[in-house]
N, C-alpha and C. Protein backbone atom coordinates (compact mmCIF):
# COMPACT_ATOMS: atom_id res chain seq x y z
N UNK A 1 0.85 -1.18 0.00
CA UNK A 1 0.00 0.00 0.00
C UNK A 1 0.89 1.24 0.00
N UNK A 2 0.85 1.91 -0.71
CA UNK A 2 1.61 3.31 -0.89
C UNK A 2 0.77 4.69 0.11
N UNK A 3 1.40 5.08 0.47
CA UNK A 3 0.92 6.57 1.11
C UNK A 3 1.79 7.63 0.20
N UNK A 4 0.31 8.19 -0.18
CA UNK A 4 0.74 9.56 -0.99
C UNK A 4 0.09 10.65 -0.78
N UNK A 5 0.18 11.84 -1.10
CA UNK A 5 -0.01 13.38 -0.88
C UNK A 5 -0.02 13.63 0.45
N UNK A 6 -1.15 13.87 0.72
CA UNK A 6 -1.68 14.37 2.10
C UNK A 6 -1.29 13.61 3.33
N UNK A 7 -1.22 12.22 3.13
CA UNK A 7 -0.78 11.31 4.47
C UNK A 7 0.67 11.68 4.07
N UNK A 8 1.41 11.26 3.72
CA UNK A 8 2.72 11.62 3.39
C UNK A 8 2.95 13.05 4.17
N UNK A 9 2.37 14.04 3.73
CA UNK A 9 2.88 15.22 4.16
C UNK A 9 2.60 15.69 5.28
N UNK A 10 1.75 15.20 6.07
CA UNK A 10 1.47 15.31 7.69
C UNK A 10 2.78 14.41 8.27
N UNK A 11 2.72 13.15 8.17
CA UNK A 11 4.01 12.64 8.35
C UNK A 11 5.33 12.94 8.29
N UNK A 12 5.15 13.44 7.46
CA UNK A 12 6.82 14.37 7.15
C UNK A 12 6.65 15.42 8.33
N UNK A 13 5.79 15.94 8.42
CA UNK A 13 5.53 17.37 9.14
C UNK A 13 5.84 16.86 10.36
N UNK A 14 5.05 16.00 10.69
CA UNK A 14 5.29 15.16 12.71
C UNK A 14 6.79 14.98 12.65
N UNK A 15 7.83 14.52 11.35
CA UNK A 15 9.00 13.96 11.49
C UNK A 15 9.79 15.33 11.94
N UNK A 16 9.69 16.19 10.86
CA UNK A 16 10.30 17.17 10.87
C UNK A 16 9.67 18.40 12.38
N UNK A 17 8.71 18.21 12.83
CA UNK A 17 8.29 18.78 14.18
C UNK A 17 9.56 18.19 15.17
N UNK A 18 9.55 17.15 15.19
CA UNK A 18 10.48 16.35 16.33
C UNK A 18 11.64 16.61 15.68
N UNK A 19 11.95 16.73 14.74
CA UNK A 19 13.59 17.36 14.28
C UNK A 19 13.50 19.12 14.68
N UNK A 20 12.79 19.60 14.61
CA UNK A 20 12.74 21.23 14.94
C UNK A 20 12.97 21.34 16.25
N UNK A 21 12.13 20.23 16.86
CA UNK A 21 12.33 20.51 18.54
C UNK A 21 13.52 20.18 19.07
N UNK A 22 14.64 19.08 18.25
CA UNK A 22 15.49 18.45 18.92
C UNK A 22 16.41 19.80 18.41
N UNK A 23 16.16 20.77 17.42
CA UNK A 23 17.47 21.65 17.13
C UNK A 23 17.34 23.03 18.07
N UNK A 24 15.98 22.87 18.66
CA UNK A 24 15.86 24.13 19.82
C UNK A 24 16.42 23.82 20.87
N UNK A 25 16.41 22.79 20.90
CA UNK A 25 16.70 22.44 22.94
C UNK A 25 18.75 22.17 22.09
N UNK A 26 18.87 22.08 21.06
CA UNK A 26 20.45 22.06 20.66
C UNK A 26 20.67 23.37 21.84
N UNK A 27 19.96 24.30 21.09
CA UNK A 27 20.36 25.98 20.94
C UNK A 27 19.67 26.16 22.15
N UNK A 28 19.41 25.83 22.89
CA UNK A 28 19.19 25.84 24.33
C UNK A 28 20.89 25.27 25.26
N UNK A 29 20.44 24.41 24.49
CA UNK A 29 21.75 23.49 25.64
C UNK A 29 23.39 24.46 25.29
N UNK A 30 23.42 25.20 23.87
CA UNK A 30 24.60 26.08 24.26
C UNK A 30 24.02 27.21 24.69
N UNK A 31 23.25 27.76 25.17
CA UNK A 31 22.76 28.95 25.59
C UNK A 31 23.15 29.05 26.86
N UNK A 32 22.68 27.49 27.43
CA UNK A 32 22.54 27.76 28.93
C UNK A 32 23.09 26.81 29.27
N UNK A 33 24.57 26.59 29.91
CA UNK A 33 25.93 26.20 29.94
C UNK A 33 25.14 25.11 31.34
N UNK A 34 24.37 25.39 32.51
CA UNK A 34 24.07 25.21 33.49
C UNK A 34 22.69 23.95 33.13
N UNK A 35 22.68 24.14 32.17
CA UNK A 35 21.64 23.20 31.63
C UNK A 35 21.70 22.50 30.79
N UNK A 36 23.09 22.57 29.94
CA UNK A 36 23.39 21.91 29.05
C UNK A 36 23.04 20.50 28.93
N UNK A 37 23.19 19.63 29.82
CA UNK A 37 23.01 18.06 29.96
C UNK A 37 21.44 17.72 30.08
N UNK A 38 20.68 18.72 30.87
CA UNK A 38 19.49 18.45 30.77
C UNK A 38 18.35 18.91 28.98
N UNK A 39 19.36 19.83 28.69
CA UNK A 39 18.73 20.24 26.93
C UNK A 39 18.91 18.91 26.69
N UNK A 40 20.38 18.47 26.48
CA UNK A 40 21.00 17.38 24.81
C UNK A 40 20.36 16.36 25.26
N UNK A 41 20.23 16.06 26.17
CA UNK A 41 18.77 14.78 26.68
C UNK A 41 17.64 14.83 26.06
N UNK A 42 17.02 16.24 26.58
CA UNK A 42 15.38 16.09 25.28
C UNK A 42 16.10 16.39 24.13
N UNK A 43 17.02 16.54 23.49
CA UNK A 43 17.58 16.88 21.90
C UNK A 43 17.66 15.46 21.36
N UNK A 44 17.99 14.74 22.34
CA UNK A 44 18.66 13.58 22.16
C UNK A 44 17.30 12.42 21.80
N UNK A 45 16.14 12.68 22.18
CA UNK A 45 15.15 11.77 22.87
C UNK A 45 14.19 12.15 21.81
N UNK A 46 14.29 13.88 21.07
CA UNK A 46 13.66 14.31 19.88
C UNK A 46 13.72 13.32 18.76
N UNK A 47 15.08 13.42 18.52
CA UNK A 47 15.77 12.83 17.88
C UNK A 47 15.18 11.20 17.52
N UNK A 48 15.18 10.47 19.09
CA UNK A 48 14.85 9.22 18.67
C UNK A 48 13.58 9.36 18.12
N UNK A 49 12.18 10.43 18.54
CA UNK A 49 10.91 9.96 18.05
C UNK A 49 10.75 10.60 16.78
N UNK A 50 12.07 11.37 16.04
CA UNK A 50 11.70 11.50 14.66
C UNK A 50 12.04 10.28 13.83
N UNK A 51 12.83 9.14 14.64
CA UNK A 51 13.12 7.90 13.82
C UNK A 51 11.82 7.05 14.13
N UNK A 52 11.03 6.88 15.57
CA UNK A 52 9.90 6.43 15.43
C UNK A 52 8.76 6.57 14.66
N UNK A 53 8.35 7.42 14.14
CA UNK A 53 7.45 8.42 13.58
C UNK A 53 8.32 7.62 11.64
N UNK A 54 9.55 7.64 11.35
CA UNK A 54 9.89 7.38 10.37
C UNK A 54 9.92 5.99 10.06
N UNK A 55 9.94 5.29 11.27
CA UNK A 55 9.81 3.71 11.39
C UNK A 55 8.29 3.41 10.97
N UNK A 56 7.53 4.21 11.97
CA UNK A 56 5.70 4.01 11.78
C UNK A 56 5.60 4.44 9.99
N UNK A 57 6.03 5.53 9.59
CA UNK A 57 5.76 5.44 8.12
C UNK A 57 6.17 4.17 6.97
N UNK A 58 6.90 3.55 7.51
CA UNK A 58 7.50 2.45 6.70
C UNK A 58 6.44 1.36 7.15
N UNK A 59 5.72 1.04 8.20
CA UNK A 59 5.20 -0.07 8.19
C UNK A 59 3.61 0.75 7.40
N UNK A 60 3.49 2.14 7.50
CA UNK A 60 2.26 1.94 6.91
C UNK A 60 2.26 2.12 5.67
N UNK A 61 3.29 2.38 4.93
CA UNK A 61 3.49 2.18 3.92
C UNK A 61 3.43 0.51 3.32
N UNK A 62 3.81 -0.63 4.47
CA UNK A 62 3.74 -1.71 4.02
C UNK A 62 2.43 -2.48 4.02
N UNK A 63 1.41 -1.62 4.87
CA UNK A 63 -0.21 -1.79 5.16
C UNK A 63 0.00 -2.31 6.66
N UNK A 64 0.80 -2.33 6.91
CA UNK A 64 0.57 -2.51 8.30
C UNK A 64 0.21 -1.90 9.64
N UNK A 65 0.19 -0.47 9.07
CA UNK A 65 -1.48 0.40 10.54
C UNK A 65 -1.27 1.14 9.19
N UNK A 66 -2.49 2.00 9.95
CA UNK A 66 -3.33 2.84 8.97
C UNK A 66 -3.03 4.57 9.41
N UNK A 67 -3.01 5.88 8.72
CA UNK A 67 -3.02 6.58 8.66
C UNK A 67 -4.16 7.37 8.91
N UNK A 68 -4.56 8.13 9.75
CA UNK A 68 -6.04 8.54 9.50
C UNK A 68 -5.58 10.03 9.66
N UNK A 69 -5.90 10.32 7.93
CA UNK A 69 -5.33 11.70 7.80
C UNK A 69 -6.14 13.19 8.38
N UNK A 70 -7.51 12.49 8.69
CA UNK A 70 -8.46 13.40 9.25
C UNK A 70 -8.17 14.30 10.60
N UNK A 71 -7.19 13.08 11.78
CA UNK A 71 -7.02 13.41 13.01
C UNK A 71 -6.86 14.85 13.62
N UNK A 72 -5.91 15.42 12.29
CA UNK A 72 -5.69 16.73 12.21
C UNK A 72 -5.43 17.22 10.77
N UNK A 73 -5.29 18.32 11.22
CA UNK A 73 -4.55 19.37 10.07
C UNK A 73 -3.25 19.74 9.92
N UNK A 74 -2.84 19.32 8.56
CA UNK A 74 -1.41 20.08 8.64
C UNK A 74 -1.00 21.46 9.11
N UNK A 75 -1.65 22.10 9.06
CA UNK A 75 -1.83 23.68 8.89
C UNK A 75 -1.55 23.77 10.62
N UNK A 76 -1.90 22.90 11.52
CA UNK A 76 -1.57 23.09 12.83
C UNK A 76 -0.32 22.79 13.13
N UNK A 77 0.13 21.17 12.37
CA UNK A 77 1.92 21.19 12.27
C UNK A 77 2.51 22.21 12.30
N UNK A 78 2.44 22.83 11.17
CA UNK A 78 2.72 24.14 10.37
C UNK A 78 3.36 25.29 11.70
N UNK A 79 1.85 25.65 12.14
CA UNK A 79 1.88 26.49 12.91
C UNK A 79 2.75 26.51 14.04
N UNK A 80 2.51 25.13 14.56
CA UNK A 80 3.57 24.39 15.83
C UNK A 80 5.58 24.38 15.33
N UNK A 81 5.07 24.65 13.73
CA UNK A 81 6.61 24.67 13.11
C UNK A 81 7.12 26.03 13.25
N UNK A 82 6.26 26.67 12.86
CA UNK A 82 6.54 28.21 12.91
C UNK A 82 6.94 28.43 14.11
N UNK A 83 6.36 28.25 14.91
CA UNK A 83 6.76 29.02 16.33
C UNK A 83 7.77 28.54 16.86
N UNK A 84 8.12 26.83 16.77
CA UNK A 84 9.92 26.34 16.88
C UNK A 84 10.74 27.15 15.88
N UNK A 85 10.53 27.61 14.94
CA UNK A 85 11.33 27.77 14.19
C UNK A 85 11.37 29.54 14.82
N UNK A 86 10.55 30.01 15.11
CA UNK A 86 11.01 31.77 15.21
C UNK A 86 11.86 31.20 17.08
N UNK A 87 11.72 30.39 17.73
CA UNK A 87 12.17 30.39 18.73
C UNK A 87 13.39 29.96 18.70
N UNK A 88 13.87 29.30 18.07
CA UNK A 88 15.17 29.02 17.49
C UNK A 88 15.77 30.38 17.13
N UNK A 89 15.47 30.96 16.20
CA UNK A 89 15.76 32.22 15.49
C UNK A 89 16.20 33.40 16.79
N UNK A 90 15.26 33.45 17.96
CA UNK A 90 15.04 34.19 19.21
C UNK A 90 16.20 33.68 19.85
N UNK A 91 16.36 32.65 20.28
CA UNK A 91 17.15 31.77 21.09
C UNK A 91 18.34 32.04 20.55
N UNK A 92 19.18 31.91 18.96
CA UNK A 92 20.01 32.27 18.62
C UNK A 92 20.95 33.54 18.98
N UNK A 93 19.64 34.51 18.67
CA UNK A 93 19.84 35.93 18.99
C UNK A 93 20.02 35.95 20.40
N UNK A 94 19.89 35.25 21.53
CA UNK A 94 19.93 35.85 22.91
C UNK A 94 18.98 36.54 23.31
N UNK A 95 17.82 36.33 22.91
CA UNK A 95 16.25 37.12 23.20
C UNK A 95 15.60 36.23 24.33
N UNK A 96 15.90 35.10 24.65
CA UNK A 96 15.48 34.15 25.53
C UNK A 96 16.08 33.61 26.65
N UNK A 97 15.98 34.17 27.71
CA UNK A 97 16.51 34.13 28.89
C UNK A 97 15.89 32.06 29.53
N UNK A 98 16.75 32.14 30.27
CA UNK A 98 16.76 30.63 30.95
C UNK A 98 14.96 30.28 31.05
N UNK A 99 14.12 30.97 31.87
CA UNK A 99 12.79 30.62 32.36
C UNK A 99 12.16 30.52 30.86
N UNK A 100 11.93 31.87 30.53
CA UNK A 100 11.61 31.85 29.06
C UNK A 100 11.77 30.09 28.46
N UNK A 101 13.22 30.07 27.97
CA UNK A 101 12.91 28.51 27.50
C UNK A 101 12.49 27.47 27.79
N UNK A 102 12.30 27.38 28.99
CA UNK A 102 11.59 26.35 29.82
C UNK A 102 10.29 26.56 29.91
N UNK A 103 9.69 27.58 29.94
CA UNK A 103 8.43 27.56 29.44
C UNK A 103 7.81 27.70 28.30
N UNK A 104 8.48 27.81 27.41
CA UNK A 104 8.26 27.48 26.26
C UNK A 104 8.49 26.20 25.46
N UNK A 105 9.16 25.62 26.32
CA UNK A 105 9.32 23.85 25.88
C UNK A 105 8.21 23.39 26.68
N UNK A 106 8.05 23.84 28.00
CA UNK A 106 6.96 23.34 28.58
C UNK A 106 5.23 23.64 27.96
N UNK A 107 5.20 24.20 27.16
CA UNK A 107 4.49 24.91 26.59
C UNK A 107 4.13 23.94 25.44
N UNK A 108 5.23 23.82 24.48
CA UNK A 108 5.37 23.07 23.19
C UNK A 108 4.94 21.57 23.73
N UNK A 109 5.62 20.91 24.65
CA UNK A 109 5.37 19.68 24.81
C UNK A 109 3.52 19.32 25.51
N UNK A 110 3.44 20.26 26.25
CA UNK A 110 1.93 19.94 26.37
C UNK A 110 1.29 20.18 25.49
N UNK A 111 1.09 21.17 24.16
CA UNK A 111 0.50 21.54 23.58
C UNK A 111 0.90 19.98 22.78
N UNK A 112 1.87 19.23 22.18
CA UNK A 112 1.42 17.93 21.90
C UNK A 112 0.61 16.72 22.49
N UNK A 113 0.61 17.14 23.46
CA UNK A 113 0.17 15.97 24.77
C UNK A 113 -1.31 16.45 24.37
N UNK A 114 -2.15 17.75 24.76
CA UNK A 114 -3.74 17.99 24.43
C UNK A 114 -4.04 17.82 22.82
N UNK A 115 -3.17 17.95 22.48
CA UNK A 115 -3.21 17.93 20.61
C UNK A 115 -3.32 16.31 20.08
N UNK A 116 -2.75 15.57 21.01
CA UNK A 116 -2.64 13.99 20.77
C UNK A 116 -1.92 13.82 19.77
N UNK A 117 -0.86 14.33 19.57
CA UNK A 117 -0.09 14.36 18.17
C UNK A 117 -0.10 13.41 17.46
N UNK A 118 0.30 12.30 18.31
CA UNK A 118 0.40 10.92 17.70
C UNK A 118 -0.67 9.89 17.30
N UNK A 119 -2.00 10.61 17.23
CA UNK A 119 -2.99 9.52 17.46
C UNK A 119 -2.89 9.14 15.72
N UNK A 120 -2.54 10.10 15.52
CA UNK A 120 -3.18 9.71 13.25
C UNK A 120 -2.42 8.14 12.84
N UNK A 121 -1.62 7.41 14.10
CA UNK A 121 -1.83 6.30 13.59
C UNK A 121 -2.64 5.43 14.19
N UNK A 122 -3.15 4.16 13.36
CA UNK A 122 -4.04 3.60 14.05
C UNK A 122 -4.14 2.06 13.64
N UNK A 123 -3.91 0.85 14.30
CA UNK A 123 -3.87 -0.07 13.66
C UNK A 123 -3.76 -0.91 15.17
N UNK A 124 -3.57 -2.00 14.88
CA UNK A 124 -3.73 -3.30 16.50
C UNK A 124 -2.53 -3.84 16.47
N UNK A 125 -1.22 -3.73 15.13
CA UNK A 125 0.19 -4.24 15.69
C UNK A 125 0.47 -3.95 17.05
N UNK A 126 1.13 -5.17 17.70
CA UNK A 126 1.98 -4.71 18.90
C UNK A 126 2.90 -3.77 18.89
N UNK A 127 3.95 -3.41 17.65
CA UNK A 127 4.78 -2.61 17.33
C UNK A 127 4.27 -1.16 17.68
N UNK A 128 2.89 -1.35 16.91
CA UNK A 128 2.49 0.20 16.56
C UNK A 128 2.02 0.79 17.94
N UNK A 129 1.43 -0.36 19.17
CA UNK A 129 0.93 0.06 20.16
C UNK A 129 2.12 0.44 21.48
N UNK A 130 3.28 -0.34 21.20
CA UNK A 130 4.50 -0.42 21.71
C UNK A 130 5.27 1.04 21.53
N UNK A 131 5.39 1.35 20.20
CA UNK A 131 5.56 2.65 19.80
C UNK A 131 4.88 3.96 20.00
N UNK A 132 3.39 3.59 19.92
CA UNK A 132 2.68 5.31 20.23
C UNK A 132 3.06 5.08 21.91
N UNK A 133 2.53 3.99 22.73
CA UNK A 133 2.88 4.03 24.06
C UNK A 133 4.41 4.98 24.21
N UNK A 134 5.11 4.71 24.14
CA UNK A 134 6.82 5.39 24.32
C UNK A 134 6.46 6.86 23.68
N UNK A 135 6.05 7.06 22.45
CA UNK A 135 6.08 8.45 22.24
C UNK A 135 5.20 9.28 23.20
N UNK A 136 3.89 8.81 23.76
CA UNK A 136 3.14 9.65 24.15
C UNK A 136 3.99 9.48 26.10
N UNK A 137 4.01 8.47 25.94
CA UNK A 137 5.20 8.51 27.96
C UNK A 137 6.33 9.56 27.93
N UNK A 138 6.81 9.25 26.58
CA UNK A 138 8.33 10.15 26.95
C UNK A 138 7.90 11.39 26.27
N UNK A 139 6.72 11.72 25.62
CA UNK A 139 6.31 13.45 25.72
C UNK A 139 5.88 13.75 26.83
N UNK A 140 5.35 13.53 27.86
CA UNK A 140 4.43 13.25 28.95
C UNK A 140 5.58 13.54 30.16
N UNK A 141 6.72 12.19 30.07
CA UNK A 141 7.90 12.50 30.78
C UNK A 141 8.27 13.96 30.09
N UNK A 142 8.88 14.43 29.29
CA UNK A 142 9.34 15.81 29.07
C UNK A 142 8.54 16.83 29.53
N UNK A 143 7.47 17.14 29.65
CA UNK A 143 6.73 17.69 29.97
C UNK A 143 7.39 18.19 31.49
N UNK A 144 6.86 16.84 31.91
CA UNK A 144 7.10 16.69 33.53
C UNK A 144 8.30 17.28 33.64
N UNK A 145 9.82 16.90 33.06
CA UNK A 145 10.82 17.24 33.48
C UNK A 145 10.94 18.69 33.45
N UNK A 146 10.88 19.39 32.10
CA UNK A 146 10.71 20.72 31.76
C UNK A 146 9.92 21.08 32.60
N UNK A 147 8.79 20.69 33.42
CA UNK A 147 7.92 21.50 35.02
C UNK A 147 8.83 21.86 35.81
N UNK A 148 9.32 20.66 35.89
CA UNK A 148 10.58 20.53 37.29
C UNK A 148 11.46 21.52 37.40
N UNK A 149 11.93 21.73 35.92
CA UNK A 149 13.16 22.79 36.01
C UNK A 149 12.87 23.71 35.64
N UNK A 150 11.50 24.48 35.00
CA UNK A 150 11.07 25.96 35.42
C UNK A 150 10.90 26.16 37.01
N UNK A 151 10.59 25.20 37.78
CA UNK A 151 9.89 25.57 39.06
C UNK A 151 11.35 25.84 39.68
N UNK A 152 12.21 24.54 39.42
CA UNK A 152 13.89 25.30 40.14
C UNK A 152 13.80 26.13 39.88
N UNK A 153 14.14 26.41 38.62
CA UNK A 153 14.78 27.68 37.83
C UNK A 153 13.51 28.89 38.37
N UNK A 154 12.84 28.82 38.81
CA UNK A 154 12.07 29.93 39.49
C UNK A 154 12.35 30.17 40.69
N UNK A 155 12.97 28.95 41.10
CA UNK A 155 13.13 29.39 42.86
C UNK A 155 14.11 29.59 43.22
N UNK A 156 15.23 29.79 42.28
CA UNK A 156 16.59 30.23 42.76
C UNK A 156 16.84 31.66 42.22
């Protein structure tokens, strides 16, 4: 079974979302020397769920879960792209102080968590259920962690 246009290009978009996020928390982790180890961790963890997300396209490409291109709109990717991408741009410049980024990752990652990012796949493999499980825990974990360290980072 081939996936073309529209499933294709939401997919790409989720891949490339989790590649945008893993190059902010980059430009986080040299920003903020004191946090460095805790950025390249979620950079690092981005990273793996843009290979999950690229793994899930290969099996549904082979018919093995299904795509349900309805779940959302690209146009919200999009939007969720835009705003990594001007924060990057911000972050570069030194416009974004320590709290700032932490609430704005904290921000980004829940806004996937209510958004359900990951639901547009859908199928009964163990793989596929094995896989959304881990993406939606370890957005869920980031979340959490990024709480943790605005609330330090507020109280010192």
């Amino acid at each position: 079974m081939e996936i073309t246009g529209k499933k294709t290009a939401i997919l790409n978009l989720l891949t490339e979302h989790e590649l945008a996020l893993q190059q902010l928390y980059l430009i986080y982790a040299e920003r903020f020397a004191e946090y460095e180890d805790f950025w390249r961790q979620l950079a690092d963890e981005e990273g793996k769920h843009a290979e999950a997300i690229r793994a899930l396209m290969r099996e549904a490409k082979a018919g093995n879960i299904k795509i349900n291109e309805e779940r959302f709109r690209a146009a919200a990717i999009e939007r969720s792209l835009g705003y990594i991408f001007d924060l990057c741009e911000r972050a570069d410049k030194g416009e974004i102080n320590l709290n700032n980024s932490l609430a704005e990752a904290f921000h980004i990652e829940d806004a996937m968590i209510e958004n359900r990012f990951f639901e547009i796949f859908e199928g009964d493999s163990a793989e596929l259920k094995q896989t959304l499980t881990i993406l939606q825990e370890a957005t869920a974990s980031h979340r959490q962690y990024v709480k943790e360290a605005l609330e330090a980072a507020r109280g010192s």
